[in-house]
PDB file of N, CA and C in Angstrom:
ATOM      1  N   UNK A   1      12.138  -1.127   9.824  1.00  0.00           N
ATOM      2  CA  UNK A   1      11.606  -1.257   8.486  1.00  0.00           C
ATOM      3  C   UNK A   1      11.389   0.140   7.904  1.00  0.00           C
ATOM      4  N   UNK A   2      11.517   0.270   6.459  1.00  0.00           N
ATOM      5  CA  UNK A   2      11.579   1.482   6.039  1.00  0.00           C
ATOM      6  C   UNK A   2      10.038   1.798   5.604  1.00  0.00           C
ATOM      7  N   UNK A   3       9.441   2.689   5.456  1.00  0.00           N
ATOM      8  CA  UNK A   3       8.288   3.043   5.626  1.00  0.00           C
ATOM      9  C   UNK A   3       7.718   3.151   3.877  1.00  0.00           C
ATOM     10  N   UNK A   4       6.432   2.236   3.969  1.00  0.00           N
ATOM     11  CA  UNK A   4       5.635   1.689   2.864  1.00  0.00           C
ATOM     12  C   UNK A   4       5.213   2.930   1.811  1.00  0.00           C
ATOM     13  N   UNK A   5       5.008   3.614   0.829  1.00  0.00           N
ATOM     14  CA  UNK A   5       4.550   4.826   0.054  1.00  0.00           C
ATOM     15  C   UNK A   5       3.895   3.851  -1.159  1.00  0.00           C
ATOM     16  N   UNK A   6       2.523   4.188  -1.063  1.00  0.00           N
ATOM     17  CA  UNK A   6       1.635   3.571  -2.110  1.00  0.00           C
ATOM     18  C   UNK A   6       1.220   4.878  -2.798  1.00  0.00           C
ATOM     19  N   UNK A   7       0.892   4.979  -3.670  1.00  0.00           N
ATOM     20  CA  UNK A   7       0.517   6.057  -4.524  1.00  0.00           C
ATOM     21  C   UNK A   7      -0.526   5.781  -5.792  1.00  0.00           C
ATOM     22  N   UNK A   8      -1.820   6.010  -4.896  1.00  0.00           N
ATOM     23  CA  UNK A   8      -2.906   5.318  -5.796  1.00  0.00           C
ATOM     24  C   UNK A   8      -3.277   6.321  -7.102  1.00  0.00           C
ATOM     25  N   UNK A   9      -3.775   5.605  -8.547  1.00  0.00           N
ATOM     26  CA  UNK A   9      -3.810   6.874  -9.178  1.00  0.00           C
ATOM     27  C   UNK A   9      -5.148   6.506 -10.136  1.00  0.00           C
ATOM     28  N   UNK A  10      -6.045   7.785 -10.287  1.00  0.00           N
ATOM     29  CA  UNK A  10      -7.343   7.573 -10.712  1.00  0.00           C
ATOM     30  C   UNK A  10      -7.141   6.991 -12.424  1.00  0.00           C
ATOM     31  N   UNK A  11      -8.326   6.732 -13.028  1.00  0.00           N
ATOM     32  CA  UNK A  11      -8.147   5.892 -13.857  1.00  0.00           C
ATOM     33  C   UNK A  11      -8.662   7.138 -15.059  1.00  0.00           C
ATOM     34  N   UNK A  12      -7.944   7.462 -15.815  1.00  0.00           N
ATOM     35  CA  UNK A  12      -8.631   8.089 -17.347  1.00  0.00           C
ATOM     36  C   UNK A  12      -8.587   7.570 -18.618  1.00  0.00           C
ATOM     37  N   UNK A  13      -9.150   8.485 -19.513  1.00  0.00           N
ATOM     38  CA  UNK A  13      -8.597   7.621 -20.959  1.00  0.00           C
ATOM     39  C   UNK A  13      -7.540   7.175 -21.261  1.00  0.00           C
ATOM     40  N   UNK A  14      -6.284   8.140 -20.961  1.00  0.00           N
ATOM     41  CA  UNK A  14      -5.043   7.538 -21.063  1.00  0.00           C
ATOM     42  C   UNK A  14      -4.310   6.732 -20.482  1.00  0.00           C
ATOM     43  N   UNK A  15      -4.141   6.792 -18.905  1.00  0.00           N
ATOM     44  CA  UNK A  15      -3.723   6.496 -17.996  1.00  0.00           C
ATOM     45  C   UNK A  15      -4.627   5.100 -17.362  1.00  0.00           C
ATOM     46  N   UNK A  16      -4.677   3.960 -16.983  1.00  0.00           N
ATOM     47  CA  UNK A  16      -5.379   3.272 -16.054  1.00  0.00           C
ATOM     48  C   UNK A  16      -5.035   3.221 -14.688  1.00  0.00           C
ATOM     49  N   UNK A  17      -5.871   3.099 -13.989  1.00  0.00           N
ATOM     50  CA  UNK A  17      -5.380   4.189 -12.482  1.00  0.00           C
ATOM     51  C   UNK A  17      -5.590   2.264 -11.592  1.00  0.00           C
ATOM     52  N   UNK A  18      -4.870   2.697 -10.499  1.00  0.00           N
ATOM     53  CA  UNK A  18      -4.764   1.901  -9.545  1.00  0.00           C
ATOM     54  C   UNK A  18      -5.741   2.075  -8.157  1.00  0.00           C
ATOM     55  N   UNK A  19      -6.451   1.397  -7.442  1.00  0.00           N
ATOM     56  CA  UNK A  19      -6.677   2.171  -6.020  1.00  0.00           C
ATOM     57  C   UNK A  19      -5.740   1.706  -4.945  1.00  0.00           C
ATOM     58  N   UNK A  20      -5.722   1.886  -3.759  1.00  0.00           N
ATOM     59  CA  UNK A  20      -4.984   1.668  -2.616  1.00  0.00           C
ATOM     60  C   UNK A  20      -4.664   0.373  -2.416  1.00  0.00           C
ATOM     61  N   UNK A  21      -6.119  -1.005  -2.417  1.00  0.00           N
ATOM     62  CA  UNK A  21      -6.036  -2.145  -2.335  1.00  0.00           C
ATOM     63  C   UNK A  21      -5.588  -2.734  -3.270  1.00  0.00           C
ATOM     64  N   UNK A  22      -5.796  -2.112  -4.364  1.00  0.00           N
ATOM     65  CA  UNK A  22      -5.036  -2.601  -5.675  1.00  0.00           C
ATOM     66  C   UNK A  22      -3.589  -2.952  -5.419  1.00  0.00           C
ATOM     67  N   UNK A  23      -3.083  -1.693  -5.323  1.00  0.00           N
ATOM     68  CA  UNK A  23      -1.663  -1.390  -5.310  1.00  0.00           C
ATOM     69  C   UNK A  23      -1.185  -1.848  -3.905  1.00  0.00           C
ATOM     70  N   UNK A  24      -1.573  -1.627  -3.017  1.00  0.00           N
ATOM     71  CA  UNK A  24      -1.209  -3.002  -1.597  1.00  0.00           C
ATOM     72  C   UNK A  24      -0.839  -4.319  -1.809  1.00  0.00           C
ATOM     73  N   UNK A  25      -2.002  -5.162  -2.917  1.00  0.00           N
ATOM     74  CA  UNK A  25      -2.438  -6.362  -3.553  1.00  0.00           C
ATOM     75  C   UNK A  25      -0.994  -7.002  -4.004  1.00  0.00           C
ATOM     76  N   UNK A  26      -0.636  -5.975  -4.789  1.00  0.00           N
ATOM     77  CA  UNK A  26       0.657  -5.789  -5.989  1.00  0.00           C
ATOM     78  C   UNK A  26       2.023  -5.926  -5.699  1.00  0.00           C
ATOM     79  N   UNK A  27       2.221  -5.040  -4.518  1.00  0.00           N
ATOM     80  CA  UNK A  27       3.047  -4.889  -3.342  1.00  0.00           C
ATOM     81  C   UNK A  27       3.042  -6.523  -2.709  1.00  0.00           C
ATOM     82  N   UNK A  28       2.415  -6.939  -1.752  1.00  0.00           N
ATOM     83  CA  UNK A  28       2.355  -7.758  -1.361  1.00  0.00           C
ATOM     84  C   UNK A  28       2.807  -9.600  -1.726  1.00  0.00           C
ATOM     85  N   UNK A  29       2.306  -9.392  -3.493  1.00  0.00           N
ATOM     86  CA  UNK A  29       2.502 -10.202  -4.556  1.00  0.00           C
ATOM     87  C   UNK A  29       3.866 -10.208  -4.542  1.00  0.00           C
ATOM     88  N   UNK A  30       4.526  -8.976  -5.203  1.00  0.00           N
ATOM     89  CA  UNK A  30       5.546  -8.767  -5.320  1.00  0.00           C
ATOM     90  C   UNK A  30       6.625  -9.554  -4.259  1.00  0.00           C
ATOM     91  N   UNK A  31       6.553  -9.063  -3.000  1.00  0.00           N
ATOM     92  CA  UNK A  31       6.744  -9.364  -1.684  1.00  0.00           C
ATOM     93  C   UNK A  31       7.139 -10.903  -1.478  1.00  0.00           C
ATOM     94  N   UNK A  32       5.920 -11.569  -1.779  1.00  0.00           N
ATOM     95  CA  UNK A  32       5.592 -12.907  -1.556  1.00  0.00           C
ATOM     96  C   UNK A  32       6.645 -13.802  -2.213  1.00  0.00           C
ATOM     97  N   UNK A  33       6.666 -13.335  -4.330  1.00  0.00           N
ATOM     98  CA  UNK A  33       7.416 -13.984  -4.991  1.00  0.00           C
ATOM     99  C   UNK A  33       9.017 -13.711  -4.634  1.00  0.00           C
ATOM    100  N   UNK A  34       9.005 -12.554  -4.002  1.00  0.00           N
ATOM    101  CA  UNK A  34      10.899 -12.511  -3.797  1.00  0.00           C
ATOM    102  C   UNK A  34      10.748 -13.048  -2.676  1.00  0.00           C
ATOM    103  N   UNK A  35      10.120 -13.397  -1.331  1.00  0.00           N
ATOM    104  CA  UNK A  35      10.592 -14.422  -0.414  1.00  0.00           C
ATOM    105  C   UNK A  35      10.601 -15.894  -0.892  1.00  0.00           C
ATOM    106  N   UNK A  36       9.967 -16.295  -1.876  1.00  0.00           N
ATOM    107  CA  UNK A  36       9.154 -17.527  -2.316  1.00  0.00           C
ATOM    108  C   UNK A  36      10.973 -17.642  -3.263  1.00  0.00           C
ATOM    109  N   UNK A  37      11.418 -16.916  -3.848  1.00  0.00           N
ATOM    110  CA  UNK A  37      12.746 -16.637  -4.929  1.00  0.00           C
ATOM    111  C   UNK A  37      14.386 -16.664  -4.223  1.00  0.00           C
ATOM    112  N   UNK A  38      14.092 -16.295  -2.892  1.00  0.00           N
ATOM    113  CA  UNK A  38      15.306 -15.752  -2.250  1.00  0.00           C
ATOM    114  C   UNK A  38      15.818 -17.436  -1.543  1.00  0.00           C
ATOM    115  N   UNK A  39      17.119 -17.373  -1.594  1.00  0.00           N
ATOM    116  CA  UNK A  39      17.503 -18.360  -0.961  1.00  0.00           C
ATOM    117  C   UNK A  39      17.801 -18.551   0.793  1.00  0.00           C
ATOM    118  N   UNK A  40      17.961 -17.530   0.978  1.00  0.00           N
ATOM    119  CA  UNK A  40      17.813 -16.884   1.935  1.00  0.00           C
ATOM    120  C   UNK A  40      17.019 -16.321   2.957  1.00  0.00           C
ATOM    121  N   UNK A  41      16.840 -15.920   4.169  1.00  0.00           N
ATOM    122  CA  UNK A  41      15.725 -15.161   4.396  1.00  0.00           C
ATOM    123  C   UNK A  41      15.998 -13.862   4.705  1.00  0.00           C
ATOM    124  N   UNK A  42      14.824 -12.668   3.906  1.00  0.00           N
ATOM    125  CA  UNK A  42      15.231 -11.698   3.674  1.00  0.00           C
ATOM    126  C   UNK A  42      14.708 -10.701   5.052  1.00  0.00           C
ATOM    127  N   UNK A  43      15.324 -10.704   5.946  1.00  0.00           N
ATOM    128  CA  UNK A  43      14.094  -9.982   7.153  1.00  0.00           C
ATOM    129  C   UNK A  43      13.299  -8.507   6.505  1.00  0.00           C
ATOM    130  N   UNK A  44      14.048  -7.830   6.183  1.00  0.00           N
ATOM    131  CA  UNK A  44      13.083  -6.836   5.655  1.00  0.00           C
ATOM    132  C   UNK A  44      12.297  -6.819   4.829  1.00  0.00           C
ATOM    133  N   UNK A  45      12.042  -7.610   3.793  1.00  0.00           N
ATOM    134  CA  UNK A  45      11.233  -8.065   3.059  1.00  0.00           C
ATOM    135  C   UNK A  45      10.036  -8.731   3.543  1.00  0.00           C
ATOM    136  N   UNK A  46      10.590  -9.059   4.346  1.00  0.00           N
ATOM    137  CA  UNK A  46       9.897 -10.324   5.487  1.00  0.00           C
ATOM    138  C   UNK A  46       8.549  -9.389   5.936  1.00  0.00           C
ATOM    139  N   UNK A  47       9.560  -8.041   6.546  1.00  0.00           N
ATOM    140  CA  UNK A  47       8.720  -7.311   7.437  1.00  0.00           C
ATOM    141  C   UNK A  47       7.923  -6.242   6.620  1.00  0.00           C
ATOM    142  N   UNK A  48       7.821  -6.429   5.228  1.00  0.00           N
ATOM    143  CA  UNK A  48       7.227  -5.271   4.263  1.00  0.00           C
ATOM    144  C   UNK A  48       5.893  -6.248   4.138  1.00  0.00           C
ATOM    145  N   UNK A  49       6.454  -7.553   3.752  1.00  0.00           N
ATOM    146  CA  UNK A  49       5.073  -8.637   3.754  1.00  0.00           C
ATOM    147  C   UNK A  49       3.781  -8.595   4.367  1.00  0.00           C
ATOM    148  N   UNK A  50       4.689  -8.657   6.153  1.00  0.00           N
ATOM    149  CA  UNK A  50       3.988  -8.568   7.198  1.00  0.00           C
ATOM    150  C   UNK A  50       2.944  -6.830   7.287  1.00  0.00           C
ATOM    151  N   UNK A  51       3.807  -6.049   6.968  1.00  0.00           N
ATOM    152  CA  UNK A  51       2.755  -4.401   6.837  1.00  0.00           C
ATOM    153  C   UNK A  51       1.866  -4.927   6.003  1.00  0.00           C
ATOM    154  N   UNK A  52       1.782  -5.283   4.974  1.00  0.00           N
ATOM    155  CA  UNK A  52       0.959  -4.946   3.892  1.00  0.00           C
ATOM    156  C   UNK A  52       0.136  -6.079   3.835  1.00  0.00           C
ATOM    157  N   UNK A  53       0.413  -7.007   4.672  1.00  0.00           N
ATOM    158  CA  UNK A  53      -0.842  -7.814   5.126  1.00  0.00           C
ATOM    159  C   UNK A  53      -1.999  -6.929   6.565  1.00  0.00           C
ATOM    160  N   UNK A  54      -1.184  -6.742   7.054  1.00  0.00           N
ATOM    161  CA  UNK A  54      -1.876  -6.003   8.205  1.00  0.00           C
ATOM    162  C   UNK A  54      -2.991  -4.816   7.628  1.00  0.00           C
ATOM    163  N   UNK A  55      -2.013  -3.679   6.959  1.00  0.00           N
ATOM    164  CA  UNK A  55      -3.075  -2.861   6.277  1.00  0.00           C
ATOM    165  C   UNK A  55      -4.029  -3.455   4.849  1.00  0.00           C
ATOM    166  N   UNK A  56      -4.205  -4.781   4.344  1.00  0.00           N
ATOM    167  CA  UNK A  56      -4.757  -5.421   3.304  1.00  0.00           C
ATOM    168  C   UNK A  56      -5.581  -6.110   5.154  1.00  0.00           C
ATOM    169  N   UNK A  57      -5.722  -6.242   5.990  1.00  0.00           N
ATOM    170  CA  UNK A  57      -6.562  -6.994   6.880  1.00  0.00           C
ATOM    171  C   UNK A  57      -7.527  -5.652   7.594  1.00  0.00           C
ATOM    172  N   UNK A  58      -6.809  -4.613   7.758  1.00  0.00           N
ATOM    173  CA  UNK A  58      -7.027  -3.521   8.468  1.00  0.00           C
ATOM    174  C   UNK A  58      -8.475  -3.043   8.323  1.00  0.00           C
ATOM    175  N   UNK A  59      -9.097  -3.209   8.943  1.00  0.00           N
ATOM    176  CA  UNK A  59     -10.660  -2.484   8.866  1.00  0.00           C
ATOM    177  C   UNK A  59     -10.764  -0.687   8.462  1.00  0.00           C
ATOM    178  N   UNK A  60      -9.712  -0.133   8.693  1.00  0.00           N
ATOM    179  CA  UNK A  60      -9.499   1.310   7.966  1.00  0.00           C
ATOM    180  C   UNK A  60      -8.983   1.429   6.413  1.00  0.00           C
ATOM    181  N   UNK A  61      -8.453   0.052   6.037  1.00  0.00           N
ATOM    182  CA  UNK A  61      -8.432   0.096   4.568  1.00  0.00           C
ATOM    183  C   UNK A  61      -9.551   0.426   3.870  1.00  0.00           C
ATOM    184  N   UNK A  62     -10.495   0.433   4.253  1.00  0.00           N
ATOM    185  CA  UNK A  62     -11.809   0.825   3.002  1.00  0.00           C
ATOM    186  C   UNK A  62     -12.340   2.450   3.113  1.00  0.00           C
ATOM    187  N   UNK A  63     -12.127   2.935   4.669  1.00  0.00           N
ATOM    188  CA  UNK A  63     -11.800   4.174   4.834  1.00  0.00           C
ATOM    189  C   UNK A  63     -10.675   4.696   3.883  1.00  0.00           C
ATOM    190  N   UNK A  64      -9.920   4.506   4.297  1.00  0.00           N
ATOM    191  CA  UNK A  64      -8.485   5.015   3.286  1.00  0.00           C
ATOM    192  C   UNK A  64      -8.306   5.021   1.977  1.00  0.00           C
ATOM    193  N   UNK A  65      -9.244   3.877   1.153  1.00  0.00           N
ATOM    194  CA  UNK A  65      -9.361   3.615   0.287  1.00  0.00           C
ATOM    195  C   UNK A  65     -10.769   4.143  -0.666  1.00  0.00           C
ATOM    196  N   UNK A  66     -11.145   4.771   0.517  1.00  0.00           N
ATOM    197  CA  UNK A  66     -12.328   5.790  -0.625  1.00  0.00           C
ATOM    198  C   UNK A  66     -12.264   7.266   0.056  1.00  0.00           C
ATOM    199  N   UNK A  67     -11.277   7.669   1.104  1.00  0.00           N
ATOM    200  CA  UNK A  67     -10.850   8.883   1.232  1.00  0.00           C
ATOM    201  C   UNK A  67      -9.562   9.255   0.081  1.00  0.00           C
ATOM    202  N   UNK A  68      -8.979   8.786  -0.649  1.00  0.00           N
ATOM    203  CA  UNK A  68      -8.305   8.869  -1.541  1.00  0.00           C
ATOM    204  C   UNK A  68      -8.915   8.454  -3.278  1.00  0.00           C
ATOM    205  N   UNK A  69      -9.736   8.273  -3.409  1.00  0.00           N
ATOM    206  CA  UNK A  69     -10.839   7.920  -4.216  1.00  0.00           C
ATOM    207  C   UNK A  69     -11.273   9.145  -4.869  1.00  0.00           C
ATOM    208  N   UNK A  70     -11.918   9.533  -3.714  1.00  0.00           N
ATOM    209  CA  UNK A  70     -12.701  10.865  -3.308  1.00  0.00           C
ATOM    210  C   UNK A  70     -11.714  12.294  -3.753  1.00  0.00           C
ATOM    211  N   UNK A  71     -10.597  12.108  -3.162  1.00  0.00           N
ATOM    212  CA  UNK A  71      -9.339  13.241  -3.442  1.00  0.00           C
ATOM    213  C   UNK A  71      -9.039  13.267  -4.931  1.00  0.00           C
ATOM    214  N   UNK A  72      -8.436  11.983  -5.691  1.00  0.00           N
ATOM    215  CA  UNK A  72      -8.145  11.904  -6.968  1.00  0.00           C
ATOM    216  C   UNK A  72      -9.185  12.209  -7.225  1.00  0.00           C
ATOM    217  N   UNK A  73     -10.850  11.950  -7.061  1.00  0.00           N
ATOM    218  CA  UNK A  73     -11.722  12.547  -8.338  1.00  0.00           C
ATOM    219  C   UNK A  73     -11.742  13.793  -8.624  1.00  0.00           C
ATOM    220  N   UNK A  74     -10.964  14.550  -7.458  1.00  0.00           N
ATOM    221  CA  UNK A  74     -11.382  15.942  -7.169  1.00  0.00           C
ATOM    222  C   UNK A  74      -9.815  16.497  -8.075  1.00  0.00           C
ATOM    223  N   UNK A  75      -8.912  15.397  -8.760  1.00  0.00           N
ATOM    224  CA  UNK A  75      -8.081  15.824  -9.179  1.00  0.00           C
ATOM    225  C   UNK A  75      -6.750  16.273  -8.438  1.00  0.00           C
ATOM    226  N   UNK A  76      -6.694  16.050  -7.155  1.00  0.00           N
ATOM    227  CA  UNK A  76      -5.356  15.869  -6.271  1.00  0.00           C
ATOM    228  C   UNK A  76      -4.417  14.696  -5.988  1.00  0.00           C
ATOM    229  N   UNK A  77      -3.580  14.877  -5.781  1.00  0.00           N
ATOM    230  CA  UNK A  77      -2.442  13.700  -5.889  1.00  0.00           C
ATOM    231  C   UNK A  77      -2.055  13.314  -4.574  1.00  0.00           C
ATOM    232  N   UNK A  78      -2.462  11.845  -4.182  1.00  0.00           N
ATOM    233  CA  UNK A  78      -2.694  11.096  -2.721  1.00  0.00           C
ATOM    234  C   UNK A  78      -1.358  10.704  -2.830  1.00  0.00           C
ATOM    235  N   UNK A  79      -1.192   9.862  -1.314  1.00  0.00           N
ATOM    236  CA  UNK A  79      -0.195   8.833  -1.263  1.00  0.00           C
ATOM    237  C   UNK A  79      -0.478   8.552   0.239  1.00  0.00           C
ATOM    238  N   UNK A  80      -0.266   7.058   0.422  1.00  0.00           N
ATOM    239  CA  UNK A  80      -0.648   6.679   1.814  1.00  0.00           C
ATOM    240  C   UNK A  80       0.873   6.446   2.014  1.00  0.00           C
ATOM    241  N   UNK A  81       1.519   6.543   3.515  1.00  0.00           N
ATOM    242  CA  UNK A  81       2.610   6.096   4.082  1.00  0.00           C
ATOM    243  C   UNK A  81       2.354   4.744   5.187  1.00  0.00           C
ATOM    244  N   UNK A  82       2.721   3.899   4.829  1.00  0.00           N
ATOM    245  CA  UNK A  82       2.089   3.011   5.589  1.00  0.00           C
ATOM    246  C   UNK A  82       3.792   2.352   6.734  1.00  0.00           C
ATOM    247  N   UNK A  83       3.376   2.700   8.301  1.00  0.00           N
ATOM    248  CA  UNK A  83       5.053   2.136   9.129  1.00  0.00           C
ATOM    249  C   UNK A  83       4.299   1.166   9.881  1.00  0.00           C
ATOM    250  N   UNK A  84       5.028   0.317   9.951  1.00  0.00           N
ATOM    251  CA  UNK A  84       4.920  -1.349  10.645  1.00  0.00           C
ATOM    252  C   UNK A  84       5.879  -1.615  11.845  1.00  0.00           C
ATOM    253  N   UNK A  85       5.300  -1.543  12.589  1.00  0.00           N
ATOM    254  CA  UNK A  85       6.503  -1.501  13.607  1.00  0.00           C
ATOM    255  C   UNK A  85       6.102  -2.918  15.260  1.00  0.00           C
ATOM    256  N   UNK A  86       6.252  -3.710  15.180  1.00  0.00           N
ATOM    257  CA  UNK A  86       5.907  -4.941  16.119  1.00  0.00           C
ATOM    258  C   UNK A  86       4.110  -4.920  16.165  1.00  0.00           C
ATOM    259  N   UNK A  87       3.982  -5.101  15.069  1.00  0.00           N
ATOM    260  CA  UNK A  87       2.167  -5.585  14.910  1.00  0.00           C
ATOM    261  C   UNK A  87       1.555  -3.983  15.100  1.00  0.00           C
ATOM    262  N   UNK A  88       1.900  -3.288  15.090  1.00  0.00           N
ATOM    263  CA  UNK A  88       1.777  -1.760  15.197  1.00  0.00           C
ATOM    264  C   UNK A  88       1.405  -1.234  13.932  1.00  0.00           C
ATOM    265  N   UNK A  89       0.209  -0.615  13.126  1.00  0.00           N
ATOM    266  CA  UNK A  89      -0.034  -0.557  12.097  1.00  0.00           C
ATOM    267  C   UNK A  89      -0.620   0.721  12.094  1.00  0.00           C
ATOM    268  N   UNK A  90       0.171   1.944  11.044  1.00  0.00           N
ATOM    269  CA  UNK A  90      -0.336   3.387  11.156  1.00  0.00           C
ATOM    270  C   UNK A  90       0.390   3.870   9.908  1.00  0.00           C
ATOM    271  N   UNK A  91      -1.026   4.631   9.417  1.00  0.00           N
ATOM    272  CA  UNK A  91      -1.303   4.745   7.964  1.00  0.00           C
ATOM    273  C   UNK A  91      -1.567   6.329   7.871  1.00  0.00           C
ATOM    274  N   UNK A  92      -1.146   6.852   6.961  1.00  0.00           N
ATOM    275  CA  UNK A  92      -0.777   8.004   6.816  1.00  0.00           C
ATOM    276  C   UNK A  92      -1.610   8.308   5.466  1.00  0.00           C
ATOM    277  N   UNK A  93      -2.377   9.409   5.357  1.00  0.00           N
ATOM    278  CA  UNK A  93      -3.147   9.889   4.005  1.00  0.00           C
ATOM    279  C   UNK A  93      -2.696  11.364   3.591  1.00  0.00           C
ATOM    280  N   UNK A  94      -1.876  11.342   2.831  1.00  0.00           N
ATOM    281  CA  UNK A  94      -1.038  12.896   2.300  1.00  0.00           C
ATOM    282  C   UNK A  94      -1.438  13.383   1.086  1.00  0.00           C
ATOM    283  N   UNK A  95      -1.848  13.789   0.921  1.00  0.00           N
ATOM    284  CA  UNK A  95      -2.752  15.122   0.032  1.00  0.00           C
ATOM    285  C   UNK A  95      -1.682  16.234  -0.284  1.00  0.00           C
ATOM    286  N   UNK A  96      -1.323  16.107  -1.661  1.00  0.00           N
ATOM    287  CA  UNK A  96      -0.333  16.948  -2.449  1.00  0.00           C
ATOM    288  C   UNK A  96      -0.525  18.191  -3.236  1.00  0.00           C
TER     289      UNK A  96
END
């Protein structure tokens, strides 16, 4: 599976910003309606589902999700890498 890049972004006047669970949420949605659409079954899709349930279950999501919080307020540009690999779940916090 190719490896997950969420890119949470703070919220200003102009811009409305996303957080991590947000944008996981979205992902996941997304996810759901093209297996729910496909006639077929899509394994990799399958297996993007499966990540982004794991890290949306993950007890370090709320860590991750206000260590990147914390970064954007400070005005830096996050991105989590999230790889899924046989129930194997490891999350990456990159600071730009």
């Amino acid at each position: 599976m190719e490896r997950i890049n969420l890119e949470p972004n703070y919220t200003s006047n102009e811009v409305p910003g996303r957080c991590l669970k947000c944008l996981a949420e979205k992902e996941l949605n997304n996810c759901l309606f093209g297996l729910l659409s496909e006639q077929t079954s899509d394994a990799e899709l399958q297996q993007r589902y499966e990540a982004l349930m794991a890290l949306l279950q993950s007890p370090d999501l709320e860590r991750l999700r206000s260590e990147a919080e914390r970064l954007l307020s400070e005005g830096k540009q996050v991105s989590v890498k999230v790889d899924y690999d046989k129930g194997n779940l490891q999350c990456e916090l990159i600071v730009e």
